[in-house]
PDB file of N, CA and C in Angstrom:
ATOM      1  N   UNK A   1     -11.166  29.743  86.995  1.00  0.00           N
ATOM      2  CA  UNK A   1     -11.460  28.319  86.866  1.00  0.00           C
ATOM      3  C   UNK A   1     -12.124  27.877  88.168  1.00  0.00           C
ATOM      4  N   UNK A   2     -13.192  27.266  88.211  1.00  0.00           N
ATOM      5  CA  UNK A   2     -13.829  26.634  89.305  1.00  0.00           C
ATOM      6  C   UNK A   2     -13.569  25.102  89.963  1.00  0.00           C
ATOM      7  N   UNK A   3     -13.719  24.962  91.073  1.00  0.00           N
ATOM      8  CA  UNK A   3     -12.867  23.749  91.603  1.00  0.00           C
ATOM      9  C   UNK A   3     -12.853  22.583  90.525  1.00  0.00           C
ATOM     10  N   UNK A   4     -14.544  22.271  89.393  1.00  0.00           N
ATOM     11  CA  UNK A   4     -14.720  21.494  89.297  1.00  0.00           C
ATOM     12  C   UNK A   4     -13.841  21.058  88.185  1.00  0.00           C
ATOM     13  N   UNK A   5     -13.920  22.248  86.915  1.00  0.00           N
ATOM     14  CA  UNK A   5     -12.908  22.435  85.946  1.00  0.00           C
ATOM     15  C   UNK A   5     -11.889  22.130  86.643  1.00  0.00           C
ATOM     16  N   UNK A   6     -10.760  22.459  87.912  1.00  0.00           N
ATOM     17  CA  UNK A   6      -9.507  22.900  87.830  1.00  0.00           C
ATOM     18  C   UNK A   6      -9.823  20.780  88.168  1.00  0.00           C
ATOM     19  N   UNK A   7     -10.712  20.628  88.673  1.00  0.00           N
ATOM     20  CA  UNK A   7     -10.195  18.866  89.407  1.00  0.00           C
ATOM     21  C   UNK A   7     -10.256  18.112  88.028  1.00  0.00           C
ATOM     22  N   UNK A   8     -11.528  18.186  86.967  1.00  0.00           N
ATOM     23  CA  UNK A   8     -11.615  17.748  85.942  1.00  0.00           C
ATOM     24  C   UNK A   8      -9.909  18.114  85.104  1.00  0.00           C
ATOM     25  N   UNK A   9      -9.442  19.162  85.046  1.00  0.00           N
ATOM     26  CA  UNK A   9      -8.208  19.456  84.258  1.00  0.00           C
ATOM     27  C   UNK A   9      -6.971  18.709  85.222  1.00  0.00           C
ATOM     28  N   UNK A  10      -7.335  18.701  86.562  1.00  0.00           N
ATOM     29  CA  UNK A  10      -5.746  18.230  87.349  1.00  0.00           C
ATOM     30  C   UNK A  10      -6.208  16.541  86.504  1.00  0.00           C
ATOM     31  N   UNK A  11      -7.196  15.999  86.800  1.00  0.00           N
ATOM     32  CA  UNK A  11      -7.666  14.710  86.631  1.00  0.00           C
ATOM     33  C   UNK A  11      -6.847  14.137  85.184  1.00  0.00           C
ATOM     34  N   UNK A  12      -7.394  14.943  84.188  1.00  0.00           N
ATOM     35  CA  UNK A  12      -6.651  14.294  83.263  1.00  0.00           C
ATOM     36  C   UNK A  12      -4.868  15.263  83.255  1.00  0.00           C
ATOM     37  N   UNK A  13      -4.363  15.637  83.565  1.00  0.00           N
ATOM     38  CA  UNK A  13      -2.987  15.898  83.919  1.00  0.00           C
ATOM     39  C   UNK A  13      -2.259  14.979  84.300  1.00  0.00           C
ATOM     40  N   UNK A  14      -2.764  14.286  85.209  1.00  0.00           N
ATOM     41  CA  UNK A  14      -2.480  13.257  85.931  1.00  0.00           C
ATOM     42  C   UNK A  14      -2.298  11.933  85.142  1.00  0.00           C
ATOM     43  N   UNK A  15      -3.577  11.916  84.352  1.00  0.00           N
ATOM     44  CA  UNK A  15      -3.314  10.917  83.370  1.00  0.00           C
ATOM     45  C   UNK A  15      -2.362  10.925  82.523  1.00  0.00           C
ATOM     46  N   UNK A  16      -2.447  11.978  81.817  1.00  0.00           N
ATOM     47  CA  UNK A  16      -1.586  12.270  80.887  1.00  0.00           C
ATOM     48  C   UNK A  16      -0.281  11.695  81.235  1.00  0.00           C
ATOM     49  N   UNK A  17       0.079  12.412  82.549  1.00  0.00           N
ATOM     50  CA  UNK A  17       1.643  12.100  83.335  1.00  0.00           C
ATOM     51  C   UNK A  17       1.400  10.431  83.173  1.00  0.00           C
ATOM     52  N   UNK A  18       0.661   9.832  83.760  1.00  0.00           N
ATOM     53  CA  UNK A  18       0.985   8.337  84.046  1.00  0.00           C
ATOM     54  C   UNK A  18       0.537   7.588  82.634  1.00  0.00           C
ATOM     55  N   UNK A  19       0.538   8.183  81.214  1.00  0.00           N
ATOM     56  CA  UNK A  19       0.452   7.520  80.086  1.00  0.00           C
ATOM     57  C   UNK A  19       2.228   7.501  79.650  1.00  0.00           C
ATOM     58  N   UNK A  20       2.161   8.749  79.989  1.00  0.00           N
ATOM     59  CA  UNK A  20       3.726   9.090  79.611  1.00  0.00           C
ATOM     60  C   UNK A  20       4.775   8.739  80.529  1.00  0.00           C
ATOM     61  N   UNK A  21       4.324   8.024  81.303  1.00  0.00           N
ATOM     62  CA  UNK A  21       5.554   6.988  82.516  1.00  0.00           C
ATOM     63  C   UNK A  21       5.395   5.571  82.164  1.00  0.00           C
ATOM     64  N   UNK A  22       4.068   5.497  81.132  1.00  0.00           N
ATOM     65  CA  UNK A  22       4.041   4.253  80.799  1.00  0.00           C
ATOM     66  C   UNK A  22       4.517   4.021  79.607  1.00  0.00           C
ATOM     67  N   UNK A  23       4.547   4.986  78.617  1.00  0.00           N
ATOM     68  CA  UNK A  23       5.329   5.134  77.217  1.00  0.00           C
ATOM     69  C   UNK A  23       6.685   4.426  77.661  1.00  0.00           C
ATOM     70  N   UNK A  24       7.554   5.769  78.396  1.00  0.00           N
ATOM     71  CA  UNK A  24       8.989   5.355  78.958  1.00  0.00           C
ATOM     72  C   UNK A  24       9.110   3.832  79.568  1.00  0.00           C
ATOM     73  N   UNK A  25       8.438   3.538  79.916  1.00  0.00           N
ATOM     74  CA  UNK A  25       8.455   2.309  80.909  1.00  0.00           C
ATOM     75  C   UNK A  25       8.709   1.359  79.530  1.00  0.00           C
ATOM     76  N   UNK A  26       7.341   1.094  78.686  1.00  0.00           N
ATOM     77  CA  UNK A  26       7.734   0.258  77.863  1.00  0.00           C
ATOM     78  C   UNK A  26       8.840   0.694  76.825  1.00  0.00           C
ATOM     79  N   UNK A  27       9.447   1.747  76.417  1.00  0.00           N
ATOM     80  CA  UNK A  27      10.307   2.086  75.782  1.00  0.00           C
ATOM     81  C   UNK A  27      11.552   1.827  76.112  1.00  0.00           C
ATOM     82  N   UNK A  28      12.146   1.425  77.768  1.00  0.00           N
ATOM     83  CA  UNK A  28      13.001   1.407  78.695  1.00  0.00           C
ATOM     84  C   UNK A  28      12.902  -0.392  78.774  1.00  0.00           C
ATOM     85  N   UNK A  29      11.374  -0.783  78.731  1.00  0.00           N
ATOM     86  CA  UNK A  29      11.472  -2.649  78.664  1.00  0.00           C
ATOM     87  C   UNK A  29      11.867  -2.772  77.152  1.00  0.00           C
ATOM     88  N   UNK A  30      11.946  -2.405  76.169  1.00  0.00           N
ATOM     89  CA  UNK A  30      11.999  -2.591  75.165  1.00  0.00           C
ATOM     90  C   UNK A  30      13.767  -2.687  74.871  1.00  0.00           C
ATOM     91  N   UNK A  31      14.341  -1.593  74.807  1.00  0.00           N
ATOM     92  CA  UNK A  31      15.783  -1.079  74.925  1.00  0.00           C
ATOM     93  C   UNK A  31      16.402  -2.934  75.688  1.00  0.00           C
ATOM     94  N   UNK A  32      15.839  -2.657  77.157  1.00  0.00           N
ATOM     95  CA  UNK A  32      16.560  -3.833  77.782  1.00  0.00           C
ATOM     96  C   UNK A  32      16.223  -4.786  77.488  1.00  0.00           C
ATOM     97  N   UNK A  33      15.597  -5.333  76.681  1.00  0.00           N
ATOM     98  CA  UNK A  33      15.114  -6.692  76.147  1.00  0.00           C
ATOM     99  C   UNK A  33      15.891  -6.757  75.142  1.00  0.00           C
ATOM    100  N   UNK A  34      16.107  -5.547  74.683  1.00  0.00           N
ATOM    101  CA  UNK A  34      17.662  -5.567  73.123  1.00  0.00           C
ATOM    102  C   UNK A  34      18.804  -5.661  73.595  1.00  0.00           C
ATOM    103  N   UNK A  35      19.314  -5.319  74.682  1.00  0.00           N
ATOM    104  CA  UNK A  35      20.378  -5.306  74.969  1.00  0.00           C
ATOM    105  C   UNK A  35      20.695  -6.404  75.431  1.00  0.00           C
ATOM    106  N   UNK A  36      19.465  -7.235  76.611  1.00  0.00           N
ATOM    107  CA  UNK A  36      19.943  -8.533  77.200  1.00  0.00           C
ATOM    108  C   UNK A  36      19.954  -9.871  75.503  1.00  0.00           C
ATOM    109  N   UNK A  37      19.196  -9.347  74.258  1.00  0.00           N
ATOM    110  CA  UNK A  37      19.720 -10.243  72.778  1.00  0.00           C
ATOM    111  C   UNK A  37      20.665 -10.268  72.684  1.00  0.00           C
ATOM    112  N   UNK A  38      21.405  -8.959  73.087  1.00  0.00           N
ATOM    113  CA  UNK A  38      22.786  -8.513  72.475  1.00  0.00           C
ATOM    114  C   UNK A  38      23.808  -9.432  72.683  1.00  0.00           C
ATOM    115  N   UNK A  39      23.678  -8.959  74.262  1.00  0.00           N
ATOM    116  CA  UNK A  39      23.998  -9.948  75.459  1.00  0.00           C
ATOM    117  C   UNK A  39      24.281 -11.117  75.488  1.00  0.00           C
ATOM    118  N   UNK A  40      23.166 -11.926  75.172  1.00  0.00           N
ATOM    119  CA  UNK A  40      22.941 -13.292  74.784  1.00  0.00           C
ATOM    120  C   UNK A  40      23.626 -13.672  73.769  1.00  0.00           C
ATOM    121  N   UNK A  41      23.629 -13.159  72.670  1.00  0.00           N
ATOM    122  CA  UNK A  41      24.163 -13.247  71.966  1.00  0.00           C
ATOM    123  C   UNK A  41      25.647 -13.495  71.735  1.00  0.00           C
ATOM    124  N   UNK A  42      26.339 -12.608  72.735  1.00  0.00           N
ATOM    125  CA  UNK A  42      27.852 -12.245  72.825  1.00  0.00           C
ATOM    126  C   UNK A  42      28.271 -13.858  73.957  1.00  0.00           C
ATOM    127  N   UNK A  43      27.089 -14.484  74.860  1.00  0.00           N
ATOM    128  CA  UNK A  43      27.728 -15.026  75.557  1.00  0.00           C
ATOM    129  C   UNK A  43      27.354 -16.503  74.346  1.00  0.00           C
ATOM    130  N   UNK A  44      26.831 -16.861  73.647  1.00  0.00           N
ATOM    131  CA  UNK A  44      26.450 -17.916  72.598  1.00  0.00           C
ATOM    132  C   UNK A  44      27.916 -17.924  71.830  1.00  0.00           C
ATOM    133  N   UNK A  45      28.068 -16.722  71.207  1.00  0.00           N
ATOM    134  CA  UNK A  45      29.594 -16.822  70.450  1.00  0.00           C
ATOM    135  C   UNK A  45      30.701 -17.417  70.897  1.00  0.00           C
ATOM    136  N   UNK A  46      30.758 -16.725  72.595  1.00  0.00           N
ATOM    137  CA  UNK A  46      32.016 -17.059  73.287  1.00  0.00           C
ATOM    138  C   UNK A  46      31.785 -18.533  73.527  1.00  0.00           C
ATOM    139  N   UNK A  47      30.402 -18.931  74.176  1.00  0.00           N
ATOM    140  CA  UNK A  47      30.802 -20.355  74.544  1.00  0.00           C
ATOM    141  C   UNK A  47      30.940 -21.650  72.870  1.00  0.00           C
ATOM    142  N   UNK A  48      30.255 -20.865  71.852  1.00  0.00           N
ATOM    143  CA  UNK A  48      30.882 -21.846  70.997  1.00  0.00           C
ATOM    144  C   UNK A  48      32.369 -22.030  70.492  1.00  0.00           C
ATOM    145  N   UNK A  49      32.951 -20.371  70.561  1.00  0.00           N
ATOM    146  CA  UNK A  49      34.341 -20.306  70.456  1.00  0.00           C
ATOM    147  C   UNK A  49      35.186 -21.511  71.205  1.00  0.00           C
ATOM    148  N   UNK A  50      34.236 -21.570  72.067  1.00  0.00           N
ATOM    149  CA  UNK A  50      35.113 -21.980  73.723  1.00  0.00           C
ATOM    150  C   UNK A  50      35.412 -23.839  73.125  1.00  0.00           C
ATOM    151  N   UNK A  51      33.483 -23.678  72.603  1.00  0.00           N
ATOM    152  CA  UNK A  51      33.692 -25.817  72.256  1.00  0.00           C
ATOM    153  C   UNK A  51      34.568 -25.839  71.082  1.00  0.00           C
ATOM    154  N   UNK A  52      34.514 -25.114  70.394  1.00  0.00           N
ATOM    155  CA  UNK A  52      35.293 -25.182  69.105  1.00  0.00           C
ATOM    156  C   UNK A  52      36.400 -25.503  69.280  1.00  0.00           C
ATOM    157  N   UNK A  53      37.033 -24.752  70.075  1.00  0.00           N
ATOM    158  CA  UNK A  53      38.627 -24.616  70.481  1.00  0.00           C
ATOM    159  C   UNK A  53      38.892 -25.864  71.336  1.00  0.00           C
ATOM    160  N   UNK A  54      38.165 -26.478  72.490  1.00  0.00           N
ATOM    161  CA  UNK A  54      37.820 -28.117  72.855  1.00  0.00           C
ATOM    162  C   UNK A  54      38.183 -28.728  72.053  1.00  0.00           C
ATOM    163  N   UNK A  55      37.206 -29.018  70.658  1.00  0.00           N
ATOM    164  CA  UNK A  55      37.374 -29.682  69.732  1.00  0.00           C
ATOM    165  C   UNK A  55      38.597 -29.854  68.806  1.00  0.00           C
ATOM    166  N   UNK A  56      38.940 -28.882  68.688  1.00  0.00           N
ATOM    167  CA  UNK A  56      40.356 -28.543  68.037  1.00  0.00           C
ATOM    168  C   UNK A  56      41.358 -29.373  68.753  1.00  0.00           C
ATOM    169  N   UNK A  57      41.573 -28.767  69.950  1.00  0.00           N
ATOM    170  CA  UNK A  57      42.581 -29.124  70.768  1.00  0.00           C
ATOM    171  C   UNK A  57      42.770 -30.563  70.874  1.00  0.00           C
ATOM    172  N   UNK A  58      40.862 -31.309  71.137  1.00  0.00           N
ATOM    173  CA  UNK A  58      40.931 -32.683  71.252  1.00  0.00           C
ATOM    174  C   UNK A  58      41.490 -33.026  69.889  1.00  0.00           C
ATOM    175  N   UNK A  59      41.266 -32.707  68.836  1.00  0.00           N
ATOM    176  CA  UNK A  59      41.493 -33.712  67.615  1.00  0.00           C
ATOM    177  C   UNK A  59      43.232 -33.443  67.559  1.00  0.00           C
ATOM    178  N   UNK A  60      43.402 -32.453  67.820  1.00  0.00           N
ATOM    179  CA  UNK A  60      44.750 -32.293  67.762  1.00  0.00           C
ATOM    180  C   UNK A  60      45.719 -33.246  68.595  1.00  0.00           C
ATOM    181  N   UNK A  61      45.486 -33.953  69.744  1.00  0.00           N
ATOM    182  CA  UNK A  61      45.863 -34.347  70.889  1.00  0.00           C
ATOM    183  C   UNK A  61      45.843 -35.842  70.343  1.00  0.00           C
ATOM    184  N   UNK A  62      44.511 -36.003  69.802  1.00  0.00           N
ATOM    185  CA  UNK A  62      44.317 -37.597  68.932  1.00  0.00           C
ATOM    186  C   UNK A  62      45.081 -37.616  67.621  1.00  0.00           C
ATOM    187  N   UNK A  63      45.407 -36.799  66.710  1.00  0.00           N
ATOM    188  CA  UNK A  63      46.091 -36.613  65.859  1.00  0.00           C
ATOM    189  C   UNK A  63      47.364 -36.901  65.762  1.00  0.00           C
ATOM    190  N   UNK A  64      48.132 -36.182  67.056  1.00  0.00           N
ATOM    191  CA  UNK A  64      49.545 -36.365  67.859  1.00  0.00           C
ATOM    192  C   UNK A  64      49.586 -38.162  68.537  1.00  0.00           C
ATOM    193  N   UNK A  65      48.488 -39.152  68.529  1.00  0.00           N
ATOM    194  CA  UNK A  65      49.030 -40.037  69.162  1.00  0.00           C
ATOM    195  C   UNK A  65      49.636 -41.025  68.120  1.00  0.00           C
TER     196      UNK A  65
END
């Protein structure tokens, strides 16, 4: 192989590598963009649990007077 081939072949090698760090990359933003839904999600439940149970408690408290 002659320098020019081996630079033309490292050249796209190289690419190749940094298509495939960019695959992972967005495959890795993707994942964590699901997980921080998840996430979100889990903290939406708790804080409505949270008013719900407020609410309860208040009507209960007005109920008792």
């Amino acid at each position: 192989m002659n320098t020019t081939n081996y630079g033309i072949w490292e050249a796209a090698r190289v690419a190749n590598h940094w298509r495939a760090l960019g695959t992972q990359a967005r495959a890795i933003a993707a994942e964590s963009a699901g997980e921080l839904a998840r996430l979100q999600a889990a903290v939406d439940a708790a804080e409505a649990a949270y008013h719900a149970t407020v609410a309860r408690n208040r009507a209960e408290r007005e109920a008792a007077r």
